[in-house]
PDB file of N, CA and C in Angstrom:
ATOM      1  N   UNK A   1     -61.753 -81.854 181.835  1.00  0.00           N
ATOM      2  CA  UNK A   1     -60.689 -82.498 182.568  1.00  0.00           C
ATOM      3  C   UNK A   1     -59.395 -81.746 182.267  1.00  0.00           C
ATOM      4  N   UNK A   2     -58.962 -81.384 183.943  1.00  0.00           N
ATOM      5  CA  UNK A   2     -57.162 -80.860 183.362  1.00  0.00           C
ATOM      6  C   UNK A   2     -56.213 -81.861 183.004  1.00  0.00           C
ATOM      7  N   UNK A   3     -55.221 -81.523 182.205  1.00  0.00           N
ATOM      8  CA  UNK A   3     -54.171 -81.949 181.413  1.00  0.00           C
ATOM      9  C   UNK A   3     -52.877 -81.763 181.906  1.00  0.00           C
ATOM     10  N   UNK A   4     -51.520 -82.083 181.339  1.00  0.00           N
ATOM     11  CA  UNK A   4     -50.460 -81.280 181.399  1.00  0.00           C
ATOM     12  C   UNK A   4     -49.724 -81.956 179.332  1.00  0.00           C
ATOM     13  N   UNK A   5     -50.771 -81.961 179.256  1.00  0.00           N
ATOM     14  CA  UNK A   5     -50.651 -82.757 177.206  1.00  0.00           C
ATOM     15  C   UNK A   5     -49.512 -81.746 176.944  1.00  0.00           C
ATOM     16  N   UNK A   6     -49.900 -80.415 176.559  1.00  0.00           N
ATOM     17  CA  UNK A   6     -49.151 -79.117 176.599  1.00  0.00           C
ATOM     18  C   UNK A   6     -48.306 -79.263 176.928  1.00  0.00           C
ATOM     19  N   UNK A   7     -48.135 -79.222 178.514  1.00  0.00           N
ATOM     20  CA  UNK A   7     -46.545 -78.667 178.894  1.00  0.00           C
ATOM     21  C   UNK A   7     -45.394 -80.589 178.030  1.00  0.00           C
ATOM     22  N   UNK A   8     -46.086 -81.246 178.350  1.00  0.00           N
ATOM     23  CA  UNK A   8     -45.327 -82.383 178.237  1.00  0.00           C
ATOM     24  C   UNK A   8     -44.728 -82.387 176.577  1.00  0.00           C
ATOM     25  N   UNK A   9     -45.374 -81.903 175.728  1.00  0.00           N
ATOM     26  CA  UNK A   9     -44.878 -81.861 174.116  1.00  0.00           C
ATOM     27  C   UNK A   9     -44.251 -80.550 174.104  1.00  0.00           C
ATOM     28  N   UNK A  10     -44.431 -79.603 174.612  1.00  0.00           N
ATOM     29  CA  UNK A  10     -43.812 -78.069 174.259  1.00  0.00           C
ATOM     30  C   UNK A  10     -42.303 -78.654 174.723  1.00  0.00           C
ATOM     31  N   UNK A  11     -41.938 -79.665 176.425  1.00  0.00           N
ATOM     32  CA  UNK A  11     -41.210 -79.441 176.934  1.00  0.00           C
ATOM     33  C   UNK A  11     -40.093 -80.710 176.215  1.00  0.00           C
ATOM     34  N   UNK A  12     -40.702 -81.567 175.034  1.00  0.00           N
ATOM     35  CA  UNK A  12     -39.956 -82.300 174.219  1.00  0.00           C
ATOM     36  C   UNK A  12     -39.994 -81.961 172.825  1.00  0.00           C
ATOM     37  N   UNK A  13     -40.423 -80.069 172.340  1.00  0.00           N
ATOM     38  CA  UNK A  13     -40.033 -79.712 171.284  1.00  0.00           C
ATOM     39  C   UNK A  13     -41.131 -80.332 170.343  1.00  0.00           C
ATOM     40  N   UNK A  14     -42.341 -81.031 170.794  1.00  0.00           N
ATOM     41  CA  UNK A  14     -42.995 -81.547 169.442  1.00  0.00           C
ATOM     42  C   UNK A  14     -44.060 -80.441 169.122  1.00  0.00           C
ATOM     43  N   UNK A  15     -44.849 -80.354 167.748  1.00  0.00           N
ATOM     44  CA  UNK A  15     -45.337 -79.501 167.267  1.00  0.00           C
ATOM     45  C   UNK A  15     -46.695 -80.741 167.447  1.00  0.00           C
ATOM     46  N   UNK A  16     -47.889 -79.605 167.544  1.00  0.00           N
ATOM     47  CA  UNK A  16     -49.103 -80.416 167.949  1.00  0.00           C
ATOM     48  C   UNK A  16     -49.482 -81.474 166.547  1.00  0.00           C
ATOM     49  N   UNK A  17     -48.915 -80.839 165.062  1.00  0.00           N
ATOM     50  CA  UNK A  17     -48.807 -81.564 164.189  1.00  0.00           C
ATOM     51  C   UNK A  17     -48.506 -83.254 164.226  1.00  0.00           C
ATOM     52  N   UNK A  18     -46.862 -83.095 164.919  1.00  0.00           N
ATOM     53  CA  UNK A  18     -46.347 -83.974 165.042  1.00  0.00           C
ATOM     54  C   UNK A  18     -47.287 -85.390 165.525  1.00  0.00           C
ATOM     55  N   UNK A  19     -47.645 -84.639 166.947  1.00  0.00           N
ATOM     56  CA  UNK A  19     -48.290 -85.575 167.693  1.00  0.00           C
ATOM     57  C   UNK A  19     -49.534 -86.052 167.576  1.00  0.00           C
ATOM     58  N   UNK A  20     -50.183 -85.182 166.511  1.00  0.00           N
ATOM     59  CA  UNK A  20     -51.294 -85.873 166.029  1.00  0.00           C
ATOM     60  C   UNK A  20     -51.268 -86.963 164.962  1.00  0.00           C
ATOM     61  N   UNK A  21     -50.051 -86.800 164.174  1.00  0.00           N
ATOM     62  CA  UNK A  21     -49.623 -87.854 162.849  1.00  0.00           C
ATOM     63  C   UNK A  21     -49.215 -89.133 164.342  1.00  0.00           C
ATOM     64  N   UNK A  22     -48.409 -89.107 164.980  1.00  0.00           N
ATOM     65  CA  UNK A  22     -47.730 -90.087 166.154  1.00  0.00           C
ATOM     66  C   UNK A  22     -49.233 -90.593 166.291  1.00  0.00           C
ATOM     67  N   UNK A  23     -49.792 -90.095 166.957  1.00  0.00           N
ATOM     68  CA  UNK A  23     -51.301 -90.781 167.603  1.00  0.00           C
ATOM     69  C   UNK A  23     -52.372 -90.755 166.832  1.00  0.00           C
ATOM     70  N   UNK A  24     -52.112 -90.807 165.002  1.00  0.00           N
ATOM     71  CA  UNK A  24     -53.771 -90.883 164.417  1.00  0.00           C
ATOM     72  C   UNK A  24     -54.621 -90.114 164.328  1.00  0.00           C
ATOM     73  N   UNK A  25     -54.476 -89.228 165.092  1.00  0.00           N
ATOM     74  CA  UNK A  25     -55.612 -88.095 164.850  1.00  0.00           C
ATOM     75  C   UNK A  25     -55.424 -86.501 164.249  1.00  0.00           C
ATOM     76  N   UNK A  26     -56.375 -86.059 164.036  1.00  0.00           N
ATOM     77  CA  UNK A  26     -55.827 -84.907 163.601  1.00  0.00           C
ATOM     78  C   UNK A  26     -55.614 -83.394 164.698  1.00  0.00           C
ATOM     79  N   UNK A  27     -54.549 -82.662 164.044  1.00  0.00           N
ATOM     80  CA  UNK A  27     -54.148 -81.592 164.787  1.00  0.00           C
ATOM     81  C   UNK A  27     -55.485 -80.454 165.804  1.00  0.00           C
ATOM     82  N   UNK A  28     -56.252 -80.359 164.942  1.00  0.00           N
ATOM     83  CA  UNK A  28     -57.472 -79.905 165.934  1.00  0.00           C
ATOM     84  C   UNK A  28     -57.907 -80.174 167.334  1.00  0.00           C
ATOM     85  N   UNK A  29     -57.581 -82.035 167.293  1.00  0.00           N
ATOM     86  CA  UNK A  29     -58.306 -82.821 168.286  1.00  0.00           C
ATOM     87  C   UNK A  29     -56.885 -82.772 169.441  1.00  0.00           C
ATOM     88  N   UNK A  30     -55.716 -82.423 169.184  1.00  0.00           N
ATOM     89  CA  UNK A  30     -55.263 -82.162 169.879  1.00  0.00           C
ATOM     90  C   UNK A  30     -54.823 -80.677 170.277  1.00  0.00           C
ATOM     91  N   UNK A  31     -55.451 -80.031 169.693  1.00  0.00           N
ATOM     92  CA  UNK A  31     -55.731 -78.448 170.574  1.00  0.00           C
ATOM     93  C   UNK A  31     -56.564 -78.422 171.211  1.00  0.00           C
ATOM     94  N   UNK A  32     -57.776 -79.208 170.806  1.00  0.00           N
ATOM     95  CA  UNK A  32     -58.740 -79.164 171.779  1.00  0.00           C
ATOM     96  C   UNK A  32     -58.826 -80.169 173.317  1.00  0.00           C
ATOM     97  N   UNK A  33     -57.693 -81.086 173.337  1.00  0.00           N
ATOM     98  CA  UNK A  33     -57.426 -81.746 174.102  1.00  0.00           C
ATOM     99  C   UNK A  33     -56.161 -80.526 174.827  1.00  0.00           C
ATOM    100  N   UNK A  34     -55.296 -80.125 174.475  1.00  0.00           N
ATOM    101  CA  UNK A  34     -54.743 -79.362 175.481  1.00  0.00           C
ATOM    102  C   UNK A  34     -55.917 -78.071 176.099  1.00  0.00           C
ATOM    103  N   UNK A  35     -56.291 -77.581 175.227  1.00  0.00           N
ATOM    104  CA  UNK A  35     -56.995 -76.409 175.590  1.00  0.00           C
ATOM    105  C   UNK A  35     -58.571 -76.874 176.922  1.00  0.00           C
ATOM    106  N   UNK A  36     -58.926 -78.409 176.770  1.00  0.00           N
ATOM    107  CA  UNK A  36     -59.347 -78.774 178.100  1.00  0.00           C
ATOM    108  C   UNK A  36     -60.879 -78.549 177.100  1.00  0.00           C
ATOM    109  N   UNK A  37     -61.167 -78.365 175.744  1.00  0.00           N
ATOM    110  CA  UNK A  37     -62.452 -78.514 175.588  1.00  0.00           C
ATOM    111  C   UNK A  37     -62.910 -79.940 174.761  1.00  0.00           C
ATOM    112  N   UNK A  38     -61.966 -80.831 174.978  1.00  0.00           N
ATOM    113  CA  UNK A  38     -62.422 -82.265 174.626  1.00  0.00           C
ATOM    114  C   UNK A  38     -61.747 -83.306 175.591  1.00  0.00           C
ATOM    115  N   UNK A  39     -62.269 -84.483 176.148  1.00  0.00           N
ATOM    116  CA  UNK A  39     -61.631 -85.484 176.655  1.00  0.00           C
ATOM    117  C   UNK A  39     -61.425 -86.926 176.226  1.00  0.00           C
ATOM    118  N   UNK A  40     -60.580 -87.502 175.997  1.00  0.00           N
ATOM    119  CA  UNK A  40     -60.145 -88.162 175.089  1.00  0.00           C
ATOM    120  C   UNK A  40     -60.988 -89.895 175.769  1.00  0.00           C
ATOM    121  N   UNK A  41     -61.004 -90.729 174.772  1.00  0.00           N
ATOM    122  CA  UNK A  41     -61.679 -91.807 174.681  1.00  0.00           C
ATOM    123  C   UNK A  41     -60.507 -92.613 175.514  1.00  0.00           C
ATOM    124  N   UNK A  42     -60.536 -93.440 176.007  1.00  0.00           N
ATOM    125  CA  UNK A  42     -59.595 -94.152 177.289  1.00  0.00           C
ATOM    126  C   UNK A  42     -58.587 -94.988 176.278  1.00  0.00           C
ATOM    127  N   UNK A  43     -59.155 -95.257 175.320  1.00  0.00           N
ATOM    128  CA  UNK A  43     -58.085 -95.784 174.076  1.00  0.00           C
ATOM    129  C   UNK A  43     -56.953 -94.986 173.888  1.00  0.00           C
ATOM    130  N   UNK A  44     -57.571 -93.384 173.369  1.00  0.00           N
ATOM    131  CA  UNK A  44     -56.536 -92.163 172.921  1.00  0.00           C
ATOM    132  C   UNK A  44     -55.755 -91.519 174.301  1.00  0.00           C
ATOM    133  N   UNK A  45     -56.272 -92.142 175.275  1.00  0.00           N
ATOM    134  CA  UNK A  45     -55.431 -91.468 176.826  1.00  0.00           C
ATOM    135  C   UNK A  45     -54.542 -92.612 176.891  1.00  0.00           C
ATOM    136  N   UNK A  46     -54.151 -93.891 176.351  1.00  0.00           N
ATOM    137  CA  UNK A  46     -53.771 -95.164 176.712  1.00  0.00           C
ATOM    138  C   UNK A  46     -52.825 -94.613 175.556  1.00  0.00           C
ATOM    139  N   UNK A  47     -52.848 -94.624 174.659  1.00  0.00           N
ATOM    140  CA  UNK A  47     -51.805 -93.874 173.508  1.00  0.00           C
ATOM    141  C   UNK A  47     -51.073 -92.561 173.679  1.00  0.00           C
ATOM    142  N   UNK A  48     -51.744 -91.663 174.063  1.00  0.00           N
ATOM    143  CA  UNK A  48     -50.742 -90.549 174.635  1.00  0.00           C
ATOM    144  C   UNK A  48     -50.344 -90.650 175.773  1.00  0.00           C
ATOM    145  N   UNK A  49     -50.184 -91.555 177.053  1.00  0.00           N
ATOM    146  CA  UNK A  49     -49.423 -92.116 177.994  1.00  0.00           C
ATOM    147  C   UNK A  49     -48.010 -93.014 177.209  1.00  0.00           C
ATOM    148  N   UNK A  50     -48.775 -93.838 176.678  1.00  0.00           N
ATOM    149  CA  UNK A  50     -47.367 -94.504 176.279  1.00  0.00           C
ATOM    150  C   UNK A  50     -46.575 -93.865 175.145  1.00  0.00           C
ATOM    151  N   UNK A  51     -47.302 -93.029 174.047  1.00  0.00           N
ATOM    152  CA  UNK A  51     -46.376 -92.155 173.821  1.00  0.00           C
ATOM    153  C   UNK A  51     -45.325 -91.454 174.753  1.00  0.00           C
ATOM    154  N   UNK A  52     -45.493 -90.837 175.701  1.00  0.00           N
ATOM    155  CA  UNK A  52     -44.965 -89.945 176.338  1.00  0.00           C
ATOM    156  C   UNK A  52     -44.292 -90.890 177.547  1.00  0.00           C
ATOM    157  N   UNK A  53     -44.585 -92.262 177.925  1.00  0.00           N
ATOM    158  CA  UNK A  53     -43.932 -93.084 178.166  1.00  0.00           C
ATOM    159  C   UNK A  53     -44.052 -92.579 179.922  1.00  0.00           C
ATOM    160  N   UNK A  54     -45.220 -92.561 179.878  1.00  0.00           N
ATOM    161  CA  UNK A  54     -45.974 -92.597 181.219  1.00  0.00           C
ATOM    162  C   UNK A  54     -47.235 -92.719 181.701  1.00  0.00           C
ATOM    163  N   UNK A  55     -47.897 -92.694 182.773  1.00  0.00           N
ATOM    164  CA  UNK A  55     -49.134 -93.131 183.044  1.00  0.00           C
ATOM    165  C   UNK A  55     -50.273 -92.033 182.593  1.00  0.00           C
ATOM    166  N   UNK A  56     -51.584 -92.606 182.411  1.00  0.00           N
ATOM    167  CA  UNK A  56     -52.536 -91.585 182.244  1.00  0.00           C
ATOM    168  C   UNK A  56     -52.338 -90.641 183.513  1.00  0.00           C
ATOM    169  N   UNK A  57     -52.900 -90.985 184.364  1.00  0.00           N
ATOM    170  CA  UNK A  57     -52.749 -89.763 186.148  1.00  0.00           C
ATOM    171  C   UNK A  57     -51.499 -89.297 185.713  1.00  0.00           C
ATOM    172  N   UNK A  58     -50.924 -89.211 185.233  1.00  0.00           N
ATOM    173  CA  UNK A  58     -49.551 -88.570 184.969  1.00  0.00           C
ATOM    174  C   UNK A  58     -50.070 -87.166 183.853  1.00  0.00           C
ATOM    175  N   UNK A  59     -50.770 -87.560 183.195  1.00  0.00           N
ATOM    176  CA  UNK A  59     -51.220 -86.434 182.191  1.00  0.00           C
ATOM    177  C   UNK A  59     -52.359 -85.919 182.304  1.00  0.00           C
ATOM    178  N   UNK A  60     -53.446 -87.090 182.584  1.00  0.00           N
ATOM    179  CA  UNK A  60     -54.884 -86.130 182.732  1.00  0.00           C
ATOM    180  C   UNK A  60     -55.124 -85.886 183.738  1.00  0.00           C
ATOM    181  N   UNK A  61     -55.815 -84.890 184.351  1.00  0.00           N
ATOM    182  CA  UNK A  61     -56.004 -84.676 186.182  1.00  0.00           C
ATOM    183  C   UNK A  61     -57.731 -84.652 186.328  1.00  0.00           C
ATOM    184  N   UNK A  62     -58.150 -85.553 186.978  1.00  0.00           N
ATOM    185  CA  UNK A  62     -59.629 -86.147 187.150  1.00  0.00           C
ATOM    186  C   UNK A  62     -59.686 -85.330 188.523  1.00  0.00           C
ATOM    187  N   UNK A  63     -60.384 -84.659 188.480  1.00  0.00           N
ATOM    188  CA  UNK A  63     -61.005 -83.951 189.674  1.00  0.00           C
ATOM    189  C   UNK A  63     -62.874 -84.627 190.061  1.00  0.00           C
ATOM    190  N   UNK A  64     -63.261 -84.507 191.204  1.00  0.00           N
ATOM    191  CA  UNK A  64     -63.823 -84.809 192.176  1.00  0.00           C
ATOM    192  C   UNK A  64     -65.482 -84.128 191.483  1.00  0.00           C
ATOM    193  N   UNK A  65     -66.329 -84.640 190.925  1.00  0.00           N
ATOM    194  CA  UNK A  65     -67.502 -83.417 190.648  1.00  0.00           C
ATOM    195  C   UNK A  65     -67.255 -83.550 189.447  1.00  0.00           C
ATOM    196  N   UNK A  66     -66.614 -83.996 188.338  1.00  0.00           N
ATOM    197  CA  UNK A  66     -66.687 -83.469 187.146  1.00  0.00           C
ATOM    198  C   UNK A  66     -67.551 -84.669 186.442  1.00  0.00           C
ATOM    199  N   UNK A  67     -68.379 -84.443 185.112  1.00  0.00           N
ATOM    200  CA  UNK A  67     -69.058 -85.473 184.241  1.00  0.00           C
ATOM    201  C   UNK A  67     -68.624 -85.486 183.087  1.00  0.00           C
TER     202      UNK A  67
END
């Protein structure tokens, strides 16, 4: 699944560190969530929306065909 996780923290200065201490998890799980090789549990997409103080469709992009 595409993202815009990336552009949205680069473009408020946070370090992927940061945002993994903010949301509980560790820094890995959010490289691998920008980099598009993990998709997050609807809990951890419900937390990095309201972190970022917007909707999931706002960050993750669900395309048509994907499992």
């Amino acid at each position: 699944m595409k993202n815009r996780l990336e552009a949205l923290r680069k473009a408020r200065g946070i370090k992927q560190e940061e945002l993994a201490e903010a949301l509980e998890v560790s820094r890995q799980t959010i490289g691998s969530l920008e980099n598009g090789r993990y998709n997050p549990s609807i809990l951890l997409a419900f937390k990095i929306a309201r972190y970022f103080g917007t909707t999931i469709e706002d960050i993750f992009i669900y395309e048509e065909g994907e499992t």
